[in-house]
N, C-alpha and C. Protein backbone atom coordinates (compact mmCIF):
# COMPACT_ATOMS: atom_id res chain seq x y z
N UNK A 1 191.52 68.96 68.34
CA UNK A 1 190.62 68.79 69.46
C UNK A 1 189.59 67.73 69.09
N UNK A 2 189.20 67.13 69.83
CA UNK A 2 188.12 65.84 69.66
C UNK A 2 186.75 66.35 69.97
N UNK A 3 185.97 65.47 69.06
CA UNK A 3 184.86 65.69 69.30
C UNK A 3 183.75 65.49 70.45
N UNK A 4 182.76 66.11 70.97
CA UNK A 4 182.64 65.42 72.03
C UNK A 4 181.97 64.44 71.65
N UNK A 5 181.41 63.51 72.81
CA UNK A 5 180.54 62.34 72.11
C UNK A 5 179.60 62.45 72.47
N UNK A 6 178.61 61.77 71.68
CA UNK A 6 176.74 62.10 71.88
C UNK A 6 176.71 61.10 73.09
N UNK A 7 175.97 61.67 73.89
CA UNK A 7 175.31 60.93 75.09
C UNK A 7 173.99 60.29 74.88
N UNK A 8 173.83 59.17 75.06
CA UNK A 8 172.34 58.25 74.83
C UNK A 8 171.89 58.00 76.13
N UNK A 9 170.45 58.73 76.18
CA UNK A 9 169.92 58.29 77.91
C UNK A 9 169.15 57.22 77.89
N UNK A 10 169.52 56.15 76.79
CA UNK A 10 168.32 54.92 76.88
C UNK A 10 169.49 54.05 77.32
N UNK A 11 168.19 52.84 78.23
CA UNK A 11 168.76 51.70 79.11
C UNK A 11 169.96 51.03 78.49
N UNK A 12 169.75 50.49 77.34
CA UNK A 12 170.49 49.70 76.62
C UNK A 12 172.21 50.58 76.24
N UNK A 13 172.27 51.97 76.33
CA UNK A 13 173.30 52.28 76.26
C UNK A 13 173.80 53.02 77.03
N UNK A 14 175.08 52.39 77.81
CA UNK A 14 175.88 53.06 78.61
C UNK A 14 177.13 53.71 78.27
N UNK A 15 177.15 55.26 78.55
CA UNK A 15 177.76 55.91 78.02
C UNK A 15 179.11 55.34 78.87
N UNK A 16 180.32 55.55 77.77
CA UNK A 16 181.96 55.62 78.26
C UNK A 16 182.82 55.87 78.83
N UNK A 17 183.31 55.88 80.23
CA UNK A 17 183.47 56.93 81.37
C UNK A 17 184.32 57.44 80.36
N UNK A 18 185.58 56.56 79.62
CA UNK A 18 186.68 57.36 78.78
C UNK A 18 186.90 58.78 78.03
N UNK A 19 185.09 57.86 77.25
CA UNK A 19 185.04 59.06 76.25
C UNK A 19 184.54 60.46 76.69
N UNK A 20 183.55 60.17 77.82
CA UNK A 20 183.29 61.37 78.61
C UNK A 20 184.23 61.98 79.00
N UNK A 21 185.40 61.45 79.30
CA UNK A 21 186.33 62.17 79.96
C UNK A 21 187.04 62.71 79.13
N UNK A 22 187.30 62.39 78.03
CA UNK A 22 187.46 63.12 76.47
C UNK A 22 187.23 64.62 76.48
N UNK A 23 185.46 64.00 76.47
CA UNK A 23 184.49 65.47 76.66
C UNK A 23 184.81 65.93 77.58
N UNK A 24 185.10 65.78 78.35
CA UNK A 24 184.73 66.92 79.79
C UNK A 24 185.93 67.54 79.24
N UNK A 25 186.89 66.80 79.06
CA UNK A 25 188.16 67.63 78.91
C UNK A 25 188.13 68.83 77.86
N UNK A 26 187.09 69.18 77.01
CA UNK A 26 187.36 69.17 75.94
C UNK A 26 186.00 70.51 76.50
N UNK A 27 185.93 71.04 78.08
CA UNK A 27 184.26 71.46 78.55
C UNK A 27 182.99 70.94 78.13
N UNK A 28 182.82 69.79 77.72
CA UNK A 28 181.30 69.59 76.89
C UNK A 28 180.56 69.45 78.95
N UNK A 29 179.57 70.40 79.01
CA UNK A 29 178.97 70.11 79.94
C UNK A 29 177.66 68.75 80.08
N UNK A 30 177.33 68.66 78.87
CA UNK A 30 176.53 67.08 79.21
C UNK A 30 177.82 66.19 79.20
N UNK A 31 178.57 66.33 79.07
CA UNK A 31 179.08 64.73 79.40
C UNK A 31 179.76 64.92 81.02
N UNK A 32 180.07 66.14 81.14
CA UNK A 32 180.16 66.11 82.94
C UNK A 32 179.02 65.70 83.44
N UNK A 33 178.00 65.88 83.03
CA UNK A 33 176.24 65.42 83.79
C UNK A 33 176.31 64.08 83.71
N UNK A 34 176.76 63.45 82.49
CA UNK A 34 176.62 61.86 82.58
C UNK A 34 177.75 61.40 83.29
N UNK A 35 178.95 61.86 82.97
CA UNK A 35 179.86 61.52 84.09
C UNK A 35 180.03 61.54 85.52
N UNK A 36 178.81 62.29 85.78
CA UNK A 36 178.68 62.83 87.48
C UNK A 36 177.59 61.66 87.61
N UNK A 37 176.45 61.40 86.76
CA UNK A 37 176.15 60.42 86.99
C UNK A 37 176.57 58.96 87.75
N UNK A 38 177.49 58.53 86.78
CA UNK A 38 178.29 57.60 86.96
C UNK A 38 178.93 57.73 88.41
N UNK A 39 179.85 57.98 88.54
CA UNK A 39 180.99 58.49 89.80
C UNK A 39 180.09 59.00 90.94
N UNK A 40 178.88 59.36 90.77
CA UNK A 40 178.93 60.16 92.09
C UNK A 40 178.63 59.53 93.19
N UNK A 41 178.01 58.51 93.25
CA UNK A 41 177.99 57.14 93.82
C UNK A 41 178.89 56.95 94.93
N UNK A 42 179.55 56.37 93.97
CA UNK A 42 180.85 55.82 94.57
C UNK A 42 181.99 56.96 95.18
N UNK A 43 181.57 57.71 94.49
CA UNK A 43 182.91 59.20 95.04
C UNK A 43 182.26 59.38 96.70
N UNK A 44 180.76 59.61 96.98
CA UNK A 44 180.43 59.34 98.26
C UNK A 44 180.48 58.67 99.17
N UNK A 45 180.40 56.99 98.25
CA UNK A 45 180.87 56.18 98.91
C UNK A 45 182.57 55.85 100.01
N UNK A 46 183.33 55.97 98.87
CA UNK A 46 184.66 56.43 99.21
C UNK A 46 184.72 57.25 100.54
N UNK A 47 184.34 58.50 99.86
CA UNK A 47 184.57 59.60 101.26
C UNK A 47 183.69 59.15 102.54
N UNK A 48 182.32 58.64 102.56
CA UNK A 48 182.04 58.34 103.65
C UNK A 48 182.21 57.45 104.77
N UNK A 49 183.58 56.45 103.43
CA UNK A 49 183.74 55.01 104.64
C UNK A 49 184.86 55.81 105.32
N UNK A 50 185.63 56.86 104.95
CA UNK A 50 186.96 57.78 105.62
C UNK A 50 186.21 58.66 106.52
N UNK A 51 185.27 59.46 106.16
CA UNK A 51 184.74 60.25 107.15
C UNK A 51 183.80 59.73 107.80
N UNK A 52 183.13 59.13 107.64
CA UNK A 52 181.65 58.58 108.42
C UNK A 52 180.74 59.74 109.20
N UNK A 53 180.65 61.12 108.49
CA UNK A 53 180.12 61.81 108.92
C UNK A 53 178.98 62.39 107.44
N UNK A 54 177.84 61.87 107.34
CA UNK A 54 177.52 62.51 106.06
C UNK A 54 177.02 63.95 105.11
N UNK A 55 177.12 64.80 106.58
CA UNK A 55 177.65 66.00 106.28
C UNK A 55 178.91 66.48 105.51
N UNK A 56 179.81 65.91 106.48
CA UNK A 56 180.87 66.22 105.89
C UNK A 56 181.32 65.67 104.17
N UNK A 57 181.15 64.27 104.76
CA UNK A 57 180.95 63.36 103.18
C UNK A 57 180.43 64.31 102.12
N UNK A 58 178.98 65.00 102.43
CA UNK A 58 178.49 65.43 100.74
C UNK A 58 179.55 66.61 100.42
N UNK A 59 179.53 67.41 101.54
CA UNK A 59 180.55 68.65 101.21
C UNK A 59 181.68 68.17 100.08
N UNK A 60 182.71 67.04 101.04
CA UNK A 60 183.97 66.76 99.91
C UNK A 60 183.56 66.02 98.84
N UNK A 61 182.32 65.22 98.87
CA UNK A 61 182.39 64.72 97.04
C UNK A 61 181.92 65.61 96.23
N UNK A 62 181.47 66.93 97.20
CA UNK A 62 180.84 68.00 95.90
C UNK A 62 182.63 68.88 95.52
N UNK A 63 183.15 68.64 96.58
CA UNK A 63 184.61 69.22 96.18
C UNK A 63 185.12 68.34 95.06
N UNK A 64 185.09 66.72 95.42
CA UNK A 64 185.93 65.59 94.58
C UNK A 64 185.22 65.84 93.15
N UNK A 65 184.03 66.33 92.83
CA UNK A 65 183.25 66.69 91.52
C UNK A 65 183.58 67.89 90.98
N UNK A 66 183.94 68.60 91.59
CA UNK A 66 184.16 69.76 91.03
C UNK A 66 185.59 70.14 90.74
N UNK A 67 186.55 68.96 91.36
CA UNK A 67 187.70 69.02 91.12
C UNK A 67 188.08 68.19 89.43
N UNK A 68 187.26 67.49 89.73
CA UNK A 68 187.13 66.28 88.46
C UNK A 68 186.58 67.12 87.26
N UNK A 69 185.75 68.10 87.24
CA UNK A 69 185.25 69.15 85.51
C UNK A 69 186.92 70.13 85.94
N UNK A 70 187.20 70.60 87.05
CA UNK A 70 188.24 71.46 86.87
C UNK A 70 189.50 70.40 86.19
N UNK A 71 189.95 69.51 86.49
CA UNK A 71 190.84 68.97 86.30
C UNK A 71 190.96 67.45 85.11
N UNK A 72 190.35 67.21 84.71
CA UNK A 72 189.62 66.59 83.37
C UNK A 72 191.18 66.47 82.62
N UNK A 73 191.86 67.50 82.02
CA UNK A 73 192.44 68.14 81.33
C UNK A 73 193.79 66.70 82.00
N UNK A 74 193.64 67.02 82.64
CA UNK A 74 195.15 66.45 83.58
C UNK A 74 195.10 64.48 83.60
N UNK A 75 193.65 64.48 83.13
CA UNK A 75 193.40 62.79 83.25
C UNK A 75 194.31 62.05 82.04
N UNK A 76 194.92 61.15 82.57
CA UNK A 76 195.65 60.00 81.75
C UNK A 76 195.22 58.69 81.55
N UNK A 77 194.42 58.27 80.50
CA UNK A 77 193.84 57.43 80.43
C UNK A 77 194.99 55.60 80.54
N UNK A 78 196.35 56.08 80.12
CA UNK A 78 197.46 54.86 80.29
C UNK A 78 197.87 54.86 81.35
N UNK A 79 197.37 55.61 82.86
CA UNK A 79 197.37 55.64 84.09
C UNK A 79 196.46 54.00 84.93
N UNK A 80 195.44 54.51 84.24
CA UNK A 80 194.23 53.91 84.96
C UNK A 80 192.96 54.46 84.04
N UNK A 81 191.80 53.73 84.88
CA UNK A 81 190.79 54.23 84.42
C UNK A 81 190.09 55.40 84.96
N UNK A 82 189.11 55.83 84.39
CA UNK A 82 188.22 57.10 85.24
C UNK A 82 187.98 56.75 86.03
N UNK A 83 186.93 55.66 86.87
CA UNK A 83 186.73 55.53 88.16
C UNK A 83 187.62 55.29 88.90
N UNK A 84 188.92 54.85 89.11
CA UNK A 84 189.80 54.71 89.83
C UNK A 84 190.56 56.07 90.08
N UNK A 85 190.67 57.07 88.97
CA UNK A 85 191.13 58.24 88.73
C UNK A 85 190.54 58.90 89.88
N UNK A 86 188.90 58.99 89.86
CA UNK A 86 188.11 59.62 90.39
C UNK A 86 188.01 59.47 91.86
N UNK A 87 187.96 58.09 92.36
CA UNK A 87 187.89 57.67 93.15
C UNK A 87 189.10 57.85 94.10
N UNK A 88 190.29 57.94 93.40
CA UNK A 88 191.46 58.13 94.05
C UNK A 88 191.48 59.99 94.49
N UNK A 89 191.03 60.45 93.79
CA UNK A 89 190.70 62.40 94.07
C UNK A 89 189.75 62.07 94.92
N UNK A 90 188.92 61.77 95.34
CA UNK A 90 187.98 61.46 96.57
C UNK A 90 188.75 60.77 97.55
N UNK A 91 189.28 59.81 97.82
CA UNK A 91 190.12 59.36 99.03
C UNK A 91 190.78 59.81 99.59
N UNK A 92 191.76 60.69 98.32
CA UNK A 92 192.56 61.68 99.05
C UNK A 92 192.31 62.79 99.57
N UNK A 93 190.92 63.38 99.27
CA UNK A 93 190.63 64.75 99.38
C UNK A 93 190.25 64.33 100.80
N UNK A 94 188.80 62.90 101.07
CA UNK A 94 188.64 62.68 102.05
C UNK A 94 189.92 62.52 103.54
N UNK A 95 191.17 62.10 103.01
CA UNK A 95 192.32 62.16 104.04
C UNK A 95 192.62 63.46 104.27
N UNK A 96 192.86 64.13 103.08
CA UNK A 96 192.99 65.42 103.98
C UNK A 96 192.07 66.64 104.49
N UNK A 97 190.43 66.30 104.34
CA UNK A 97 189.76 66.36 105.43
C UNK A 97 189.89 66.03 106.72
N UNK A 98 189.95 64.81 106.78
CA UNK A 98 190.53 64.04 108.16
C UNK A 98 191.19 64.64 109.09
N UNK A 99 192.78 64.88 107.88
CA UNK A 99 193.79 66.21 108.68
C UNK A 99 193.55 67.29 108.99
N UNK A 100 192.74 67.93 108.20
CA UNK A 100 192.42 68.94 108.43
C UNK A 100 191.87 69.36 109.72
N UNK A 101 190.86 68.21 109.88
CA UNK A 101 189.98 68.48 111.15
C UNK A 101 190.51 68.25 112.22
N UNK A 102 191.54 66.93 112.40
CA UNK A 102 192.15 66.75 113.38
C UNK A 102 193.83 67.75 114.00
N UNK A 103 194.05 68.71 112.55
CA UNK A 103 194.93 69.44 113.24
C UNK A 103 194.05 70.58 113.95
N UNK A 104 192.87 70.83 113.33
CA UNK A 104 192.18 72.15 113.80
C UNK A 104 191.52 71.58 115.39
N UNK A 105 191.14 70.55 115.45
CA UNK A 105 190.67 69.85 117.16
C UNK A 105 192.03 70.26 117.67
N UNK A 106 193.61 69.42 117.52
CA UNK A 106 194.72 70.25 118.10
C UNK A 106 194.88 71.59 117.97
N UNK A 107 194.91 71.94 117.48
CA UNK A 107 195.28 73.56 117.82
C UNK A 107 194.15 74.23 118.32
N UNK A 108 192.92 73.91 118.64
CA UNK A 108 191.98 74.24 119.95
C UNK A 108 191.87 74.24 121.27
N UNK A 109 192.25 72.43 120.87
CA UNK A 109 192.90 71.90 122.34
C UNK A 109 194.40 72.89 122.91
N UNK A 110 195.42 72.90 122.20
CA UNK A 110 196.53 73.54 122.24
C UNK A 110 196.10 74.47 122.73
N UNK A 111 195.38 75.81 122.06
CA UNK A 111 194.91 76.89 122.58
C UNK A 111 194.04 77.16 123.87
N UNK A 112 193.47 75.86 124.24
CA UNK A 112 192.31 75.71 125.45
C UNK A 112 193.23 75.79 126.83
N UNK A 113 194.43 74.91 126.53
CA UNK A 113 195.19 74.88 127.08
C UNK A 113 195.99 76.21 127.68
N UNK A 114 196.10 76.92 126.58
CA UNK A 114 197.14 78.01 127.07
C UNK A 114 196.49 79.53 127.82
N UNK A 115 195.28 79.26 127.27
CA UNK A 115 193.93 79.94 128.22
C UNK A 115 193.76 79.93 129.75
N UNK A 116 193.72 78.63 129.70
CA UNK A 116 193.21 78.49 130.88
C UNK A 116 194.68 78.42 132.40
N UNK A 117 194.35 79.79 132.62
CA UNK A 117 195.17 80.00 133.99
C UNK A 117 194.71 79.33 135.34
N UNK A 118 195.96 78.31 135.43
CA UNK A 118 195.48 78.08 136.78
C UNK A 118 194.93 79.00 137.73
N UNK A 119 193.81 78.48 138.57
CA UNK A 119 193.69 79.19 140.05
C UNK A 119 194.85 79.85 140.85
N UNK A 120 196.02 78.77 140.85
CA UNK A 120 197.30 79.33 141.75
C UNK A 120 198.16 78.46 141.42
N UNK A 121 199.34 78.72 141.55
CA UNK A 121 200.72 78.18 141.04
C UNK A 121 200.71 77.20 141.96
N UNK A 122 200.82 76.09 142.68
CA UNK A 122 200.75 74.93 143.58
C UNK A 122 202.98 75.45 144.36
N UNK A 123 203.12 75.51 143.98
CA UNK A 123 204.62 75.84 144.05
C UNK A 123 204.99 76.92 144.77
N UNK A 124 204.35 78.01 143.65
CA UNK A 124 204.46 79.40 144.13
C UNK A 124 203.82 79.54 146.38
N UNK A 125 202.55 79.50 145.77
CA UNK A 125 201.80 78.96 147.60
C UNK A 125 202.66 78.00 148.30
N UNK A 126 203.09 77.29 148.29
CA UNK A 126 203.73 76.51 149.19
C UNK A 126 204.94 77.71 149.56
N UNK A 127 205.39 77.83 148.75
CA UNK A 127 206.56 78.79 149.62
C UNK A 127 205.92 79.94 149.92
N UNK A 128 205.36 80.58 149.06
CA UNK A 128 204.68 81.74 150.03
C UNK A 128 204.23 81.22 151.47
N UNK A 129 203.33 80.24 151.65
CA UNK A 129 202.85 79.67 152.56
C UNK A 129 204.45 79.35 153.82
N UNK A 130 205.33 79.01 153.49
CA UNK A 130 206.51 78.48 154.29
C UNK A 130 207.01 79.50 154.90
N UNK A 131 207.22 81.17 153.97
CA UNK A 131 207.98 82.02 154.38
C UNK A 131 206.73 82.76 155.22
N UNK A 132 205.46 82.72 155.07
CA UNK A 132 204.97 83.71 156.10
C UNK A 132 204.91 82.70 157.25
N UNK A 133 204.80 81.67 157.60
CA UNK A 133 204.55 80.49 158.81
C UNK A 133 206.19 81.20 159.68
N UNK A 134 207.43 81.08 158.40
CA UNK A 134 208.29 81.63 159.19
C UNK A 134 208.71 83.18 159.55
N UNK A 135 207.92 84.09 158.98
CA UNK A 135 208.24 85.11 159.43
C UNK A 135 207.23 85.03 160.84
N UNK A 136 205.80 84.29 161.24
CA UNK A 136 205.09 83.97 162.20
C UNK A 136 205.84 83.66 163.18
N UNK A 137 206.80 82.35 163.20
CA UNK A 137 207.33 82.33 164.12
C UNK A 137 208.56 83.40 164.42
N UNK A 138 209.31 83.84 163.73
CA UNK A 138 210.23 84.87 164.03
C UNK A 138 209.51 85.93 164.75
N UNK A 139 208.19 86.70 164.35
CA UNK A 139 207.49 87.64 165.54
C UNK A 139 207.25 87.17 166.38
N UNK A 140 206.82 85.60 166.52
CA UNK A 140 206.36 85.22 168.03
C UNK A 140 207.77 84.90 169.23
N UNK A 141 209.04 85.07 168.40
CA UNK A 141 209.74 85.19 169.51
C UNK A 141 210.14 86.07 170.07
N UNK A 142 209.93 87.79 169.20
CA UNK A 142 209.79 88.83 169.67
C UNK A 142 209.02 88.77 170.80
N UNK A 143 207.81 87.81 171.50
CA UNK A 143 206.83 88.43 172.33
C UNK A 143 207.27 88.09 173.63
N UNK A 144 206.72 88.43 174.68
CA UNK A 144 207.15 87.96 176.11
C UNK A 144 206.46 86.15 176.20
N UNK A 145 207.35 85.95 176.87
CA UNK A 145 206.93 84.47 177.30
C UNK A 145 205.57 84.67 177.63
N UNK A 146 204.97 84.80 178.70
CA UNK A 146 203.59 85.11 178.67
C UNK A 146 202.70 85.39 177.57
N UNK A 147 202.42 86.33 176.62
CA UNK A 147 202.19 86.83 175.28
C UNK A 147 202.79 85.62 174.40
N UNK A 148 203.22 84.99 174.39
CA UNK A 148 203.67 84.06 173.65
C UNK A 148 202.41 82.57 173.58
N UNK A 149 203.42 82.50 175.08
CA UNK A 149 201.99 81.30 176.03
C UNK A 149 200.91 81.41 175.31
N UNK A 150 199.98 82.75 175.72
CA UNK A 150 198.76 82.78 175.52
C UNK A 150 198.01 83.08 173.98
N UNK A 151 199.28 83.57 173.34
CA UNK A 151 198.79 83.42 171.95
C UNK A 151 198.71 82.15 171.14
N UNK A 152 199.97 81.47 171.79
CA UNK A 152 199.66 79.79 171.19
C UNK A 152 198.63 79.06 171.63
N UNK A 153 198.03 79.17 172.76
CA UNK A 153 197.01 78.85 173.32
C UNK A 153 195.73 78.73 172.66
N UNK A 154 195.92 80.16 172.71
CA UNK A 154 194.17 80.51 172.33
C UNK A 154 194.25 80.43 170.70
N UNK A 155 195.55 80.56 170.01
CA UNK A 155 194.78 80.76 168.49
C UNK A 155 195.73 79.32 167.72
N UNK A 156 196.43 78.28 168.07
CA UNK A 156 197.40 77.56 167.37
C UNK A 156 196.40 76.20 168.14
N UNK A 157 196.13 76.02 169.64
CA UNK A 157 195.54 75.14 170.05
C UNK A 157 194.26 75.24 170.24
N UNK A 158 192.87 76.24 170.07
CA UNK A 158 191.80 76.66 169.94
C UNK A 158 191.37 77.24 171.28
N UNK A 159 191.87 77.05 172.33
CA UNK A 159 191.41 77.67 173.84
C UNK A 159 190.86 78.55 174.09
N UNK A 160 189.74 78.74 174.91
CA UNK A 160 188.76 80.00 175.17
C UNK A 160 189.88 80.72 175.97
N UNK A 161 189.58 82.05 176.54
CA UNK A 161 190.24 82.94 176.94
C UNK A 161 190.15 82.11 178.75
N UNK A 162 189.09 81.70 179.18
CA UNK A 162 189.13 80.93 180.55
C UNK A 162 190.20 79.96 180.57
N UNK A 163 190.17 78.84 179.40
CA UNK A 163 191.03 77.91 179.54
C UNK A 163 192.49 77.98 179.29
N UNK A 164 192.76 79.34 178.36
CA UNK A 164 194.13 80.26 178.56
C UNK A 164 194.79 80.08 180.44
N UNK A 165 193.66 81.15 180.65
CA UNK A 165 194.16 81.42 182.13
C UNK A 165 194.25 80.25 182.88
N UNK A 166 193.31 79.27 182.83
CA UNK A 166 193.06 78.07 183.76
C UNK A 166 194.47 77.25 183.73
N UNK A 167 194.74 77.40 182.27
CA UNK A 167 195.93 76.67 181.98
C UNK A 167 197.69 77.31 182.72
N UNK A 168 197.78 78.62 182.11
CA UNK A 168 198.78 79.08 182.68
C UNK A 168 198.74 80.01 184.20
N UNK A 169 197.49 79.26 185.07
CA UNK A 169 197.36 79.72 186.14
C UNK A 169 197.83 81.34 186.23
N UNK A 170 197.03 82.65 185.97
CA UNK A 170 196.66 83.58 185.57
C UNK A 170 195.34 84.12 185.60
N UNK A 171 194.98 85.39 186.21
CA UNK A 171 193.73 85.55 186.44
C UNK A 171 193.24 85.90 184.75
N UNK A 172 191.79 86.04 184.30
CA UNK A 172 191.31 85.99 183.00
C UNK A 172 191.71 87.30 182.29
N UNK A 173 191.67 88.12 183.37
CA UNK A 173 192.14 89.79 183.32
C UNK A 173 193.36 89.89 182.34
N UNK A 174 194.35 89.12 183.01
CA UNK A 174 195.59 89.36 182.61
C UNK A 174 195.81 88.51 180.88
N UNK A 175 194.93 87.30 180.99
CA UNK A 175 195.35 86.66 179.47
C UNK A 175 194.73 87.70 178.46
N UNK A 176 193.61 88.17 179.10
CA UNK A 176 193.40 89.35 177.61
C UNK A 176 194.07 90.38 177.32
N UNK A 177 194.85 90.79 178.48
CA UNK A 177 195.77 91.96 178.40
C UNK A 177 196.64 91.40 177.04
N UNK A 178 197.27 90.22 178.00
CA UNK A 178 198.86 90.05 177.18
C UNK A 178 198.09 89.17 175.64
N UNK A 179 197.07 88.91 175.44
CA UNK A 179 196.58 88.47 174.51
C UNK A 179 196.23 89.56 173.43
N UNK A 180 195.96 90.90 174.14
CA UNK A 180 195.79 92.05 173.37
C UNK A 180 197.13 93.06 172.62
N UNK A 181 198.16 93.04 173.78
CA UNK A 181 199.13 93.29 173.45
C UNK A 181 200.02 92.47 172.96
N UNK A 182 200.11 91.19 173.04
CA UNK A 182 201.13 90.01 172.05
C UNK A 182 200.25 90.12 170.55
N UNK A 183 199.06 90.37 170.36
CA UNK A 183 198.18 90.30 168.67
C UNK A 183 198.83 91.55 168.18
N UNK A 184 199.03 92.85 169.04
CA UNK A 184 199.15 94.14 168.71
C UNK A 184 200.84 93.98 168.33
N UNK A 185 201.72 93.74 168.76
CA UNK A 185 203.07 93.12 168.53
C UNK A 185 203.08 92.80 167.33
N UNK A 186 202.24 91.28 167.35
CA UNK A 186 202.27 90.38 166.12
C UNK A 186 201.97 91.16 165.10
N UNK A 187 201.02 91.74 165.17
CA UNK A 187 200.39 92.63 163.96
C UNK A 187 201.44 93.97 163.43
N UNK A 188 202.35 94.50 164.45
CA UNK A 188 203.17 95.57 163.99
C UNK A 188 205.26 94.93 163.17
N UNK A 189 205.22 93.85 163.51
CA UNK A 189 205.81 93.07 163.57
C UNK A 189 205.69 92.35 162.10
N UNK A 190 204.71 91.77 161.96
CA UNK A 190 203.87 91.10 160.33
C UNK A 190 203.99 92.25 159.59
N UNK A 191 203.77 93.61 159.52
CA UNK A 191 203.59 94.64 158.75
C UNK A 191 202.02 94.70 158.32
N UNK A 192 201.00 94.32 159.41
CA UNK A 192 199.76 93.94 158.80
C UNK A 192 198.84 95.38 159.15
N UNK A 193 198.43 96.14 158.46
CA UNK A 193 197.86 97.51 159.01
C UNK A 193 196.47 96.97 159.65
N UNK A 194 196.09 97.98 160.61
CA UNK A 194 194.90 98.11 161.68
C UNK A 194 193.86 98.10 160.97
């Protein structure tokens, strides 16, 4: 096992991302401090030009840091270097943030979707709508011509009960009769209770 290496906090010396990474590997917790130093920068940087949210940003570089003391062990220095190492565990973590969020917006949306019940089937009403118009007319040929007359009159063309009669020359008496008894028809006829 290697030793760790002494960390110097004066200007003139900048500690080794390498050798830190030595250490870290090796748990020395000051050289994760100087190494977090270094990286943390840029590990934010990274994630925030992918997320552009800086909430979110600090969250995953505190993940991309904490993945980096967990995973130390796994660094290959004939790979690349530490900051590229590092930086590359931040880009990616930041992408699959990204995904993350954008499958969870779909499957909200998805779900918003399957919630929300139409008012009425557009389909369904139209034929409902077709078959009672025609069971309407099938009772209205049950009625007497007269009763017929005066029901189209007064309720299909808007006619007062005067302009009923005026129309099918009929005293007013009689259009309310057959107007009372052609509704009473219609209504036993429809199956519509009193």
């Amino acid at each position: 096992m290697e030793e760790p290496v002494f960390i110097g906090r004066s200007p003139a010396h900048q500690p080794d991302p390498q050798a830190l990474m030595r250490s870290v590997a090796c748990g020395d917790g000051d050289a994760f401090a100087a190494l977090y130093d270094i990286v943390a920068a840029p590990v934010l940087g990274v994630v925030r030009a992918v997320l552009r949210d800086m909430a979110q940003s600090e969250e995953v570089a505190q993940e991309v840091l904490v993945e980096m003391w967990r995973t130390a062990p796994r660094y290959r220095p004939e790979r690349g270097t530490v900051m590229n190492w590092v930086l590359t565990l931040a880009h990616r973590r930041a992408i699959d943030r990204v995904r993350s969020v954008a499958a969870a917006a779909a499957r909200d949306h998805k779900a918003a979707l399957l919630d929300q019940v139409p008012e009425y089937d557009e389909v369904t009403e139209q034929v409902e709508h077709r078959l009672e118009r025609e069971q309407v007319r099938r009772c209205l040929r049950t009625l007497t011509e007269l009763q017929r007359q005066s029901v189209t009159l007064a309720y299909y063309r808007g006619l007062t009960y005067r302009e009923v009669a005026a129309q099918l020359s009929v005293p007013l008496g009689t259009v309310k009769t057959r107007l009372r008894d052609g509704l009473i028809r219609l209504r036993d006829c429809l199956g519509v209770s009193a």
